[in-house]
PDB file of N, CA and C in Angstrom:
ATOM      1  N   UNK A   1       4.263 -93.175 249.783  1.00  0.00           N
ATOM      2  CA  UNK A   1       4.395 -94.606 249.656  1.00  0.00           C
ATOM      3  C   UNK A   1       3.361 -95.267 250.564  1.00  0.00           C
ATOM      4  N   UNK A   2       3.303 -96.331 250.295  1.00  0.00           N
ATOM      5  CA  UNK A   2       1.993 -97.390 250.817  1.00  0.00           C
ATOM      6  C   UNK A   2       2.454 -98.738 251.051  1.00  0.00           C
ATOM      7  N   UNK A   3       1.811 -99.590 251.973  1.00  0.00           N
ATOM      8  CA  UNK A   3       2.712-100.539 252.701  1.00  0.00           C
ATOM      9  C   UNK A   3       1.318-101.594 252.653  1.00  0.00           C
ATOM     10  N   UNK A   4       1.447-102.785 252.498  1.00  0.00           N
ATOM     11  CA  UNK A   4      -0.030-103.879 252.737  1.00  0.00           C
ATOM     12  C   UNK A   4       0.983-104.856 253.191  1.00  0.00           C
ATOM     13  N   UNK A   5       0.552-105.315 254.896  1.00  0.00           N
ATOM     14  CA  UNK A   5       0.775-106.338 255.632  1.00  0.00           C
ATOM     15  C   UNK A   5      -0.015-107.243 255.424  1.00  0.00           C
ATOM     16  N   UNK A   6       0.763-108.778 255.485  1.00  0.00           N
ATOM     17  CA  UNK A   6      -0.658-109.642 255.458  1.00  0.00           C
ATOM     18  C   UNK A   6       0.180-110.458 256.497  1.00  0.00           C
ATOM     19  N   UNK A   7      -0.426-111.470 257.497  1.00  0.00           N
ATOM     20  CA  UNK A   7      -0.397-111.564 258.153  1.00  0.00           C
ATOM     21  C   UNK A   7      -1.093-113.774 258.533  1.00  0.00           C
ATOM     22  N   UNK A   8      -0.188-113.867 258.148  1.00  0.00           N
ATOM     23  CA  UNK A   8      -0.829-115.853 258.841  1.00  0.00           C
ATOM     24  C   UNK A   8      -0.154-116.051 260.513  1.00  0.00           C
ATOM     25  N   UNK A   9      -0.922-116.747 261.112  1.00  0.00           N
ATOM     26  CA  UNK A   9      -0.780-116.608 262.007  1.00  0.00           C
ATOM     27  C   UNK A   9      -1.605-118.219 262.567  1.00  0.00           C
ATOM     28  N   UNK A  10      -0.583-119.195 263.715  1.00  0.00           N
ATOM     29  CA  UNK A  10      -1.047-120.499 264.011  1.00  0.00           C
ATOM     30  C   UNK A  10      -0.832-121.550 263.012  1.00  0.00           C
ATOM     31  N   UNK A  11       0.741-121.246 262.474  1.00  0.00           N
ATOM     32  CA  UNK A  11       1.460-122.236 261.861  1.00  0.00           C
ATOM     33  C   UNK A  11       2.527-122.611 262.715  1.00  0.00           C
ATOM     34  N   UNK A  12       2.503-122.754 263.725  1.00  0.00           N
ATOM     35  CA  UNK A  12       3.611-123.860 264.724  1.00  0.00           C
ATOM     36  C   UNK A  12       4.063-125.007 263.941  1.00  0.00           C
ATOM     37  N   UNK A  13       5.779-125.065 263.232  1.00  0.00           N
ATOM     38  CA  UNK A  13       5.789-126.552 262.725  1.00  0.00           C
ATOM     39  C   UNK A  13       5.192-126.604 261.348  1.00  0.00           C
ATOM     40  N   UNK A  14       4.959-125.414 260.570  1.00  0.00           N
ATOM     41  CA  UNK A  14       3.959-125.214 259.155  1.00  0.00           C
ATOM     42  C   UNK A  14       4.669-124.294 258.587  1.00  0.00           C
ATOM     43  N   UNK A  15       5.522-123.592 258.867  1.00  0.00           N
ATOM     44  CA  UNK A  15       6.216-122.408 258.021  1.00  0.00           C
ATOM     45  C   UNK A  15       6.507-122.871 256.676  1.00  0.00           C
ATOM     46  N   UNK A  16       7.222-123.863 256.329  1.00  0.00           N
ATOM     47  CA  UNK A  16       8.000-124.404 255.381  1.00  0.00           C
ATOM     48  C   UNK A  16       6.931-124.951 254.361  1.00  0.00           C
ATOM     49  N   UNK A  17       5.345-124.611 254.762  1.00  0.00           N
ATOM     50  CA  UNK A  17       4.591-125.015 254.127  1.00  0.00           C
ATOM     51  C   UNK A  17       4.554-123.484 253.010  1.00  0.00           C
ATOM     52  N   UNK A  18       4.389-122.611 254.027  1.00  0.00           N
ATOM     53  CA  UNK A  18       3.855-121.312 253.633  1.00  0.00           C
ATOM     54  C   UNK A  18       4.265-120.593 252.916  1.00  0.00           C
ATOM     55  N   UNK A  19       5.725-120.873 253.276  1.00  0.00           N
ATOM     56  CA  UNK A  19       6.505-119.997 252.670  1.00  0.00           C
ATOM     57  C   UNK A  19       6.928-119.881 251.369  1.00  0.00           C
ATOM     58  N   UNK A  20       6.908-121.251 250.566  1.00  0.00           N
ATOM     59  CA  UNK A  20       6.625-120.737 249.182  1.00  0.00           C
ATOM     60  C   UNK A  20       5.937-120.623 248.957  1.00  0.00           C
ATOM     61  N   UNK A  21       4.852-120.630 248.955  1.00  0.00           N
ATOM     62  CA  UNK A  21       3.781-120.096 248.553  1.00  0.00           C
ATOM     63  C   UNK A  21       3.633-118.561 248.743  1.00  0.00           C
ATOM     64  N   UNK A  22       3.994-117.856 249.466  1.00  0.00           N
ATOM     65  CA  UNK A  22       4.132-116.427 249.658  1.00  0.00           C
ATOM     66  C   UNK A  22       5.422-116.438 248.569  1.00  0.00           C
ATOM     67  N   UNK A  23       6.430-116.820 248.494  1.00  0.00           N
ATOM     68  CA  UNK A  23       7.655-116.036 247.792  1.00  0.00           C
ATOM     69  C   UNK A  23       7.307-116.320 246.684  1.00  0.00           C
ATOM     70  N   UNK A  24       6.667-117.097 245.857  1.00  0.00           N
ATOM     71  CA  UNK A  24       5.569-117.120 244.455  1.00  0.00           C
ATOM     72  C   UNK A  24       4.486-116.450 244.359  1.00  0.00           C
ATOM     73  N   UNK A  25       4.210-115.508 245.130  1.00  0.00           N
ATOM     74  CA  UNK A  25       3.075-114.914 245.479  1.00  0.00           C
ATOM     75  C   UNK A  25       3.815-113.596 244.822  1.00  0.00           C
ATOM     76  N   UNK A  26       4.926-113.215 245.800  1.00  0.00           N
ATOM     77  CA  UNK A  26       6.108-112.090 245.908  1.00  0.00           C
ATOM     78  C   UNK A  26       6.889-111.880 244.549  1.00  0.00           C
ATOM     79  N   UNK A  27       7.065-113.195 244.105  1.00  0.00           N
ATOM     80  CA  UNK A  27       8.000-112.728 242.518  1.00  0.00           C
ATOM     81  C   UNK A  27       6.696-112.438 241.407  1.00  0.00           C
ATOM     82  N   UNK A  28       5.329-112.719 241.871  1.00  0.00           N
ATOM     83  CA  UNK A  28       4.486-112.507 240.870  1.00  0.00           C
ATOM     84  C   UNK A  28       4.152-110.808 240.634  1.00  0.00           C
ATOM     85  N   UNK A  29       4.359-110.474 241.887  1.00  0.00           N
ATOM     86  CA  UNK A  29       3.598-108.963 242.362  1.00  0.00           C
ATOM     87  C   UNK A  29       4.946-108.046 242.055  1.00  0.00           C
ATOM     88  N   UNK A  30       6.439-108.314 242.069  1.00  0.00           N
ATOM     89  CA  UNK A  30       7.380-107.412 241.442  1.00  0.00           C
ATOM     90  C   UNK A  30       6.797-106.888 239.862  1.00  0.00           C
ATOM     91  N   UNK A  31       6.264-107.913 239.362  1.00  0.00           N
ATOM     92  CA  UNK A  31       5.661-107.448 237.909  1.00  0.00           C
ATOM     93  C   UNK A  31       4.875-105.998 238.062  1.00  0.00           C
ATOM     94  N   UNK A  32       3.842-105.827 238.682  1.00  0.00           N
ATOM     95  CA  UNK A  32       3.081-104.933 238.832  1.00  0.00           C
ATOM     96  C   UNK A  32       2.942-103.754 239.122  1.00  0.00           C
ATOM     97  N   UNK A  33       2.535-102.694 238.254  1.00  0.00           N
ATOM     98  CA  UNK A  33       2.928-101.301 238.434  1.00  0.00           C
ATOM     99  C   UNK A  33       2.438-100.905 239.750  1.00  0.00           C
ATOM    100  N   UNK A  34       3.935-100.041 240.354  1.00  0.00           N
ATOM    101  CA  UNK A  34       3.943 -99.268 241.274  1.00  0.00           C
ATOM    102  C   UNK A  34       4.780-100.195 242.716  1.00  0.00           C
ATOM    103  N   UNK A  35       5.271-101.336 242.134  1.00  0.00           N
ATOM    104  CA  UNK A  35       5.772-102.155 243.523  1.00  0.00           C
ATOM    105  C   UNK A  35       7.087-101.720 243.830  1.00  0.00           C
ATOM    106  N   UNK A  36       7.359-101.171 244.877  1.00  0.00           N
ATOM    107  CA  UNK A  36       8.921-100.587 245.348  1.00  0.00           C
ATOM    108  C   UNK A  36       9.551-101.807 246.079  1.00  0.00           C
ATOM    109  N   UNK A  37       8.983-102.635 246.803  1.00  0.00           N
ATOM    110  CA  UNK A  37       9.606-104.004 247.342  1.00  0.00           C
ATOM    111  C   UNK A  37       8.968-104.643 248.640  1.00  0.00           C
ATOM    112  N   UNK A  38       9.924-105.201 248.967  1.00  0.00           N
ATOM    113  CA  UNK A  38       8.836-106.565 250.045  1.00  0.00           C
ATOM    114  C   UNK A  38       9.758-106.937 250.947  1.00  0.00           C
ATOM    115  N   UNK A  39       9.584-107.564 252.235  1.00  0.00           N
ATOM    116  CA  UNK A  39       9.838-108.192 253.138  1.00  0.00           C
ATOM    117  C   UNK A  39       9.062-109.288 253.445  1.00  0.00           C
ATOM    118  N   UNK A  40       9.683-110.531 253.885  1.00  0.00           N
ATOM    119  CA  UNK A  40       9.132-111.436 254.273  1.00  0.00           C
ATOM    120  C   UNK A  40       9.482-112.006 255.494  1.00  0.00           C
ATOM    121  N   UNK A  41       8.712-111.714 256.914  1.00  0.00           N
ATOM    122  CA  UNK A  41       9.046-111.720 257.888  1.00  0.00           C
ATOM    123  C   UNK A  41       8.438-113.021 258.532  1.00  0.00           C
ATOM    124  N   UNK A  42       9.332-113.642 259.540  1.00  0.00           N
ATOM    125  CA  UNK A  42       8.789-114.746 260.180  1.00  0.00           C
ATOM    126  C   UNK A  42       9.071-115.053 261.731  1.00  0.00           C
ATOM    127  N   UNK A  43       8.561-115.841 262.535  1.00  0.00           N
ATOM    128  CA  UNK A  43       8.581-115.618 264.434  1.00  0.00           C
ATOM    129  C   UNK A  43       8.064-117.651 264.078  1.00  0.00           C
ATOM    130  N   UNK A  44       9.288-117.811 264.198  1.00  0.00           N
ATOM    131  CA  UNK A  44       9.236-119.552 264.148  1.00  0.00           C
ATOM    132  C   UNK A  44       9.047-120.173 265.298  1.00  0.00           C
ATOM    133  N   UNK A  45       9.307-119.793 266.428  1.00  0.00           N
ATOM    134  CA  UNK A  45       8.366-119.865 267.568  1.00  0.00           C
ATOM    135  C   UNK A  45       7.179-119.678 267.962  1.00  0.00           C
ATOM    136  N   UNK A  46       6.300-118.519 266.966  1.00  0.00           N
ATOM    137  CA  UNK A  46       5.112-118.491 267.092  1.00  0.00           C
ATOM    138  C   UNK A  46       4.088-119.218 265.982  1.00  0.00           C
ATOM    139  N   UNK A  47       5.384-119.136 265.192  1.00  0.00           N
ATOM    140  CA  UNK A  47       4.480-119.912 264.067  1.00  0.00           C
ATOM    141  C   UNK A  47       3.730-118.865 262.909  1.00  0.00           C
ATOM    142  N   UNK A  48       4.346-117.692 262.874  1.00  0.00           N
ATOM    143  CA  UNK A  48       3.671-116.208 262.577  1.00  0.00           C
ATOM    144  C   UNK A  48       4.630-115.984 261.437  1.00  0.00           C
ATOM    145  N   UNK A  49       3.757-115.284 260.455  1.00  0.00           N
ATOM    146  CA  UNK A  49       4.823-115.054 258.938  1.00  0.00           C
ATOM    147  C   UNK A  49       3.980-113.665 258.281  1.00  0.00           C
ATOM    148  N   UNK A  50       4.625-112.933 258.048  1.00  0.00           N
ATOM    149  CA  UNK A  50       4.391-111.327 258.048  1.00  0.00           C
ATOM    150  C   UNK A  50       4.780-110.752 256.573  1.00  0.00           C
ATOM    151  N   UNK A  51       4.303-110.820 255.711  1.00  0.00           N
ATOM    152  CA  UNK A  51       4.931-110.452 254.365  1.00  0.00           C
ATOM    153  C   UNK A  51       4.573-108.944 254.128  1.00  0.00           C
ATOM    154  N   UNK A  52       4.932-108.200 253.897  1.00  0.00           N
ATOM    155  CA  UNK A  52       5.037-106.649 253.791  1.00  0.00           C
ATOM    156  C   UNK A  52       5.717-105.782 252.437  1.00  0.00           C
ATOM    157  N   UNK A  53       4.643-105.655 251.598  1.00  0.00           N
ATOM    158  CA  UNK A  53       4.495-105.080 250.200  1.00  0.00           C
ATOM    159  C   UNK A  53       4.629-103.526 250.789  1.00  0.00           C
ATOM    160  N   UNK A  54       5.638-102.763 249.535  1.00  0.00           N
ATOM    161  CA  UNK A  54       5.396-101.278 249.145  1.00  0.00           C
ATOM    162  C   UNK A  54       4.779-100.885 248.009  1.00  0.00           C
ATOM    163  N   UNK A  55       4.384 -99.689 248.167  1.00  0.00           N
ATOM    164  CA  UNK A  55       3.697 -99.332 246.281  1.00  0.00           C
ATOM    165  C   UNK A  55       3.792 -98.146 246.871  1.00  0.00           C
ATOM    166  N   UNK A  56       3.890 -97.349 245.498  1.00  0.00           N
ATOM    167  CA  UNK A  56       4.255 -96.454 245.117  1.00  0.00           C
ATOM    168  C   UNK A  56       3.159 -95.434 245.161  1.00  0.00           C
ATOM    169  N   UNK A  57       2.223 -96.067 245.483  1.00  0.00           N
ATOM    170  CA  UNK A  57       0.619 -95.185 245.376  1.00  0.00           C
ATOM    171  C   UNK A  57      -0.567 -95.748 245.810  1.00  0.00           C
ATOM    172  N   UNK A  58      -1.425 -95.204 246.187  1.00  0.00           N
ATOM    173  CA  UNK A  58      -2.548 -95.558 246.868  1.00  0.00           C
ATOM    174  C   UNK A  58      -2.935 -96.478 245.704  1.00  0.00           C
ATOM    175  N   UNK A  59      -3.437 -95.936 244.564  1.00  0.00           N
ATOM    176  CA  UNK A  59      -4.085 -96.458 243.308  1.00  0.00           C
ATOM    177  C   UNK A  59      -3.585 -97.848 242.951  1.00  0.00           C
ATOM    178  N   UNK A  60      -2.425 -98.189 242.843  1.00  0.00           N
ATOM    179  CA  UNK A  60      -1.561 -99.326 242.872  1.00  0.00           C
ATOM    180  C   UNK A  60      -1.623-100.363 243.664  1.00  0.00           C
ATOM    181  N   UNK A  61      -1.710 -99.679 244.896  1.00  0.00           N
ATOM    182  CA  UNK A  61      -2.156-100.732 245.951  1.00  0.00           C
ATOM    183  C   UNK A  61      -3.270-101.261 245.984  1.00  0.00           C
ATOM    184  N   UNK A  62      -4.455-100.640 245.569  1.00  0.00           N
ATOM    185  CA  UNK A  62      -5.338-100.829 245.721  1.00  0.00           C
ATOM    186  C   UNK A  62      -5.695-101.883 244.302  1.00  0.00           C
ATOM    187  N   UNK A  63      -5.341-101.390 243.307  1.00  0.00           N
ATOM    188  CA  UNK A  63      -4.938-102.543 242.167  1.00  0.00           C
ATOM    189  C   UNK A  63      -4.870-104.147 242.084  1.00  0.00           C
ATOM    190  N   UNK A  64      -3.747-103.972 243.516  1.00  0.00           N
ATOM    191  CA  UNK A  64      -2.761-105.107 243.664  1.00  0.00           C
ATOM    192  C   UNK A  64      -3.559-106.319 244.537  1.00  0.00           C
ATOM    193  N   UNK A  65      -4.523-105.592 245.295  1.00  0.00           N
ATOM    194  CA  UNK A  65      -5.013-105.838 246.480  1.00  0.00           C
ATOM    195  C   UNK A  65      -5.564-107.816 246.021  1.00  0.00           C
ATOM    196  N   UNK A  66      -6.352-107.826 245.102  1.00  0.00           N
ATOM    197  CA  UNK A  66      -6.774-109.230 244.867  1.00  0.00           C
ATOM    198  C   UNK A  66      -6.033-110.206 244.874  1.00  0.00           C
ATOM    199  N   UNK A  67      -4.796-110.298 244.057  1.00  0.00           N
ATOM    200  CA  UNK A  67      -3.689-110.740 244.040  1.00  0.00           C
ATOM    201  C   UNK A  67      -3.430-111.182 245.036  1.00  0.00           C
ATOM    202  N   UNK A  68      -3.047-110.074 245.845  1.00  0.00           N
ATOM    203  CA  UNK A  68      -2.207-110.530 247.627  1.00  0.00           C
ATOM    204  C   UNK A  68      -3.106-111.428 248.574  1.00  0.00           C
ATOM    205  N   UNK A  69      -4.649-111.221 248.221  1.00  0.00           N
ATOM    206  CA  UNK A  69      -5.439-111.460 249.756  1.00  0.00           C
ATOM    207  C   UNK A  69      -5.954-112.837 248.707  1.00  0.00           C
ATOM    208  N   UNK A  70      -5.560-113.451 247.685  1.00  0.00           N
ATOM    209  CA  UNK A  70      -5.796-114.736 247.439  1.00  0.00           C
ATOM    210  C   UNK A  70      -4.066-115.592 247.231  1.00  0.00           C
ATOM    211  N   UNK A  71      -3.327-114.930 247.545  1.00  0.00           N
ATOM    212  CA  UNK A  71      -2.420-115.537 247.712  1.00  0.00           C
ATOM    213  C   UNK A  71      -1.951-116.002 249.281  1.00  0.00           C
ATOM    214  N   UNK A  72      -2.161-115.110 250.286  1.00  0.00           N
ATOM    215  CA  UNK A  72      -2.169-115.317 251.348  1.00  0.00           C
ATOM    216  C   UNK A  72      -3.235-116.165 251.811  1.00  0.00           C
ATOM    217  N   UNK A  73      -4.534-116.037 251.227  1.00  0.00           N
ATOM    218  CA  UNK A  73      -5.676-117.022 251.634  1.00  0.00           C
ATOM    219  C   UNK A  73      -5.072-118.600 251.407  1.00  0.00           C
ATOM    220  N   UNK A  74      -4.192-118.524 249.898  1.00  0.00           N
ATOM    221  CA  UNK A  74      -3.890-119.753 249.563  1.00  0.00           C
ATOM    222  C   UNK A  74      -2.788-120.093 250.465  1.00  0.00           C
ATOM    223  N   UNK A  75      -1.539-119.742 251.146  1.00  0.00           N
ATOM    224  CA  UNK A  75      -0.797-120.164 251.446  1.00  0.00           C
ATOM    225  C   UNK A  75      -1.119-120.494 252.618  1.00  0.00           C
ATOM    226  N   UNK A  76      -1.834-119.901 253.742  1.00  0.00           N
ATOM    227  CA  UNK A  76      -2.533-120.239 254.639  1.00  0.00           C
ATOM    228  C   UNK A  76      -3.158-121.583 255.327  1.00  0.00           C
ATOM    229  N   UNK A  77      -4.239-121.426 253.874  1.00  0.00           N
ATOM    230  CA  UNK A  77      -5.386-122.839 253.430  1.00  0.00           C
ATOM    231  C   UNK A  77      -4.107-123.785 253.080  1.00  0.00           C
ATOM    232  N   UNK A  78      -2.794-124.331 252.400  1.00  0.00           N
ATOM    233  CA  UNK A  78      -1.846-125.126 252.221  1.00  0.00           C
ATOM    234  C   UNK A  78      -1.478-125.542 253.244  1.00  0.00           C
ATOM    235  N   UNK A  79      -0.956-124.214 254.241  1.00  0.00           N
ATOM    236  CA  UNK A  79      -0.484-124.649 255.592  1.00  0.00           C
ATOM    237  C   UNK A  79      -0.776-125.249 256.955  1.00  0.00           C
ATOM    238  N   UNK A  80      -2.457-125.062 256.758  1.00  0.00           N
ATOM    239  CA  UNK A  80      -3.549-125.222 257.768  1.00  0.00           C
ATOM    240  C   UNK A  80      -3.384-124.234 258.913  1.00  0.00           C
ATOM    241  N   UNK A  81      -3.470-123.234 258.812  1.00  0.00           N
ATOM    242  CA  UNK A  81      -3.495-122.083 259.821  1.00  0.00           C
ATOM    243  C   UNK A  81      -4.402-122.186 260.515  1.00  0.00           C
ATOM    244  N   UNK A  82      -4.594-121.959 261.967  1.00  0.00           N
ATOM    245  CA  UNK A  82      -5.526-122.086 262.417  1.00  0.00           C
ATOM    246  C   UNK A  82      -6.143-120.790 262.786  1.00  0.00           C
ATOM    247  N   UNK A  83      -5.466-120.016 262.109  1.00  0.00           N
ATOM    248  CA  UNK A  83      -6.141-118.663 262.518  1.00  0.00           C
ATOM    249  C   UNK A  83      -6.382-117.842 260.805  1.00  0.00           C
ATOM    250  N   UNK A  84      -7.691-117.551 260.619  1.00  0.00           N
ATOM    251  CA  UNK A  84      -7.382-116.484 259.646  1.00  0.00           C
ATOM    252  C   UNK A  84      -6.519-115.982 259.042  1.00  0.00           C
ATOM    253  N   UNK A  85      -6.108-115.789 257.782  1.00  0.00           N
ATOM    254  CA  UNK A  85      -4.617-114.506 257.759  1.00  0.00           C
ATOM    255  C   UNK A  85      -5.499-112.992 257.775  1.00  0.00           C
ATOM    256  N   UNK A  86      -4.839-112.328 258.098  1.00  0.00           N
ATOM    257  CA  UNK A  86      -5.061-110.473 258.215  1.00  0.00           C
ATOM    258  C   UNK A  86      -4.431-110.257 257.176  1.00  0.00           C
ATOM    259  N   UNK A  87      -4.975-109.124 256.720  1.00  0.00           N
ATOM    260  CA  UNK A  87      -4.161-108.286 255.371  1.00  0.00           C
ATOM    261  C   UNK A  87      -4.697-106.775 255.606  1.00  0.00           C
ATOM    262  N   UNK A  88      -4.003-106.131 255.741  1.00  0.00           N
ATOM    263  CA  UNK A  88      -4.393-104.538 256.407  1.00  0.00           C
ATOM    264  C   UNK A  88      -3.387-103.669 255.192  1.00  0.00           C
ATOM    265  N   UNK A  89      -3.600-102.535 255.407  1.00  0.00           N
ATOM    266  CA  UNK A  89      -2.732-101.493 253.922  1.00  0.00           C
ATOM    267  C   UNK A  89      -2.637-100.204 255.466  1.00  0.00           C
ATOM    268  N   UNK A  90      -1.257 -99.583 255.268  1.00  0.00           N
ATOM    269  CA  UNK A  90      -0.959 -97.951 255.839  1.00  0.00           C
ATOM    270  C   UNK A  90      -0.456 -97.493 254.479  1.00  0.00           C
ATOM    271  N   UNK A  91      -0.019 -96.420 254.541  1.00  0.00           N
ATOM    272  CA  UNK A  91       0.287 -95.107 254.193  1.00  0.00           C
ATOM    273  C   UNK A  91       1.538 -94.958 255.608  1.00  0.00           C
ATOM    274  N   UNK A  92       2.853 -95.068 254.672  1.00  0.00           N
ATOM    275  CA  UNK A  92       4.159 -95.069 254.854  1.00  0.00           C
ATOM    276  C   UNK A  92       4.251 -93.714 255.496  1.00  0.00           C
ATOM    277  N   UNK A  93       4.343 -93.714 256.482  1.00  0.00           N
ATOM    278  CA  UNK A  93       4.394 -91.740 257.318  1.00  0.00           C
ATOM    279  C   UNK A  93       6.026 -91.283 257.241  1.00  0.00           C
ATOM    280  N   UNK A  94       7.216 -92.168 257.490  1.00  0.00           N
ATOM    281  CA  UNK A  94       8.239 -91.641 257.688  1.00  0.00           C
ATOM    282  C   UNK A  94       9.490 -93.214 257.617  1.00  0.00           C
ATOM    283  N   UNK A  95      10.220 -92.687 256.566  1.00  0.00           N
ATOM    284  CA  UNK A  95      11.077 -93.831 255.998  1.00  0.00           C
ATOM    285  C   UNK A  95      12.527 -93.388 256.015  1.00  0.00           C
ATOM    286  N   UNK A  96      13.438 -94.322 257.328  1.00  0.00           N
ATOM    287  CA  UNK A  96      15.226 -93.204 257.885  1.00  0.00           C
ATOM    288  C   UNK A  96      15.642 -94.660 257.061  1.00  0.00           C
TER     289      UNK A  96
END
């Protein structure tokens, strides 16, 4: 299994911008072969929102990849982030 974090970061007071925009991001990408599921994580004190895709395969992920890093660009750019978003991919080592 395979995991792609993306990552906004310097939304203090902006979450409520972002966040649909990621969970329309999230019901789009259940469509897509190889998605096992998602988390959508948030630090409302920092202003930090962490969305975290599985797939089923390298190939898949890698598929998926456009999708995610213009959806996060967009929710970002909505929210006025003042920081970049990150979007990084692992390879799932050990799942209790």
């Amino acid at each position: 299994m395979f995991a792609r974090v993306s990552q906004i970061t310097g939304l203090p007071g902006k979450l409520e911008t972002a966040v649909p925009v990621l969970q329309e991001g999230l019901d789009l990408t259940q469509g897509l072969a190889g998605f096992e599921g998602a988390y959508l994580l948030v630090d409302r004190d920092k202003g930090k929102i962490m969305a975290v895709t599985f797939w089923n395969n390298q190939t898949d992920l890698k598929l998926s990849a456009p999708r995610a890093e213009s959806t996060v660009a967009d929710a970002a750019k909505r929210a006025g982030a003042e920081i970049d978003p990150q979007v990084e991919s692992y390879e799932v080592l050990l799942e209790i």
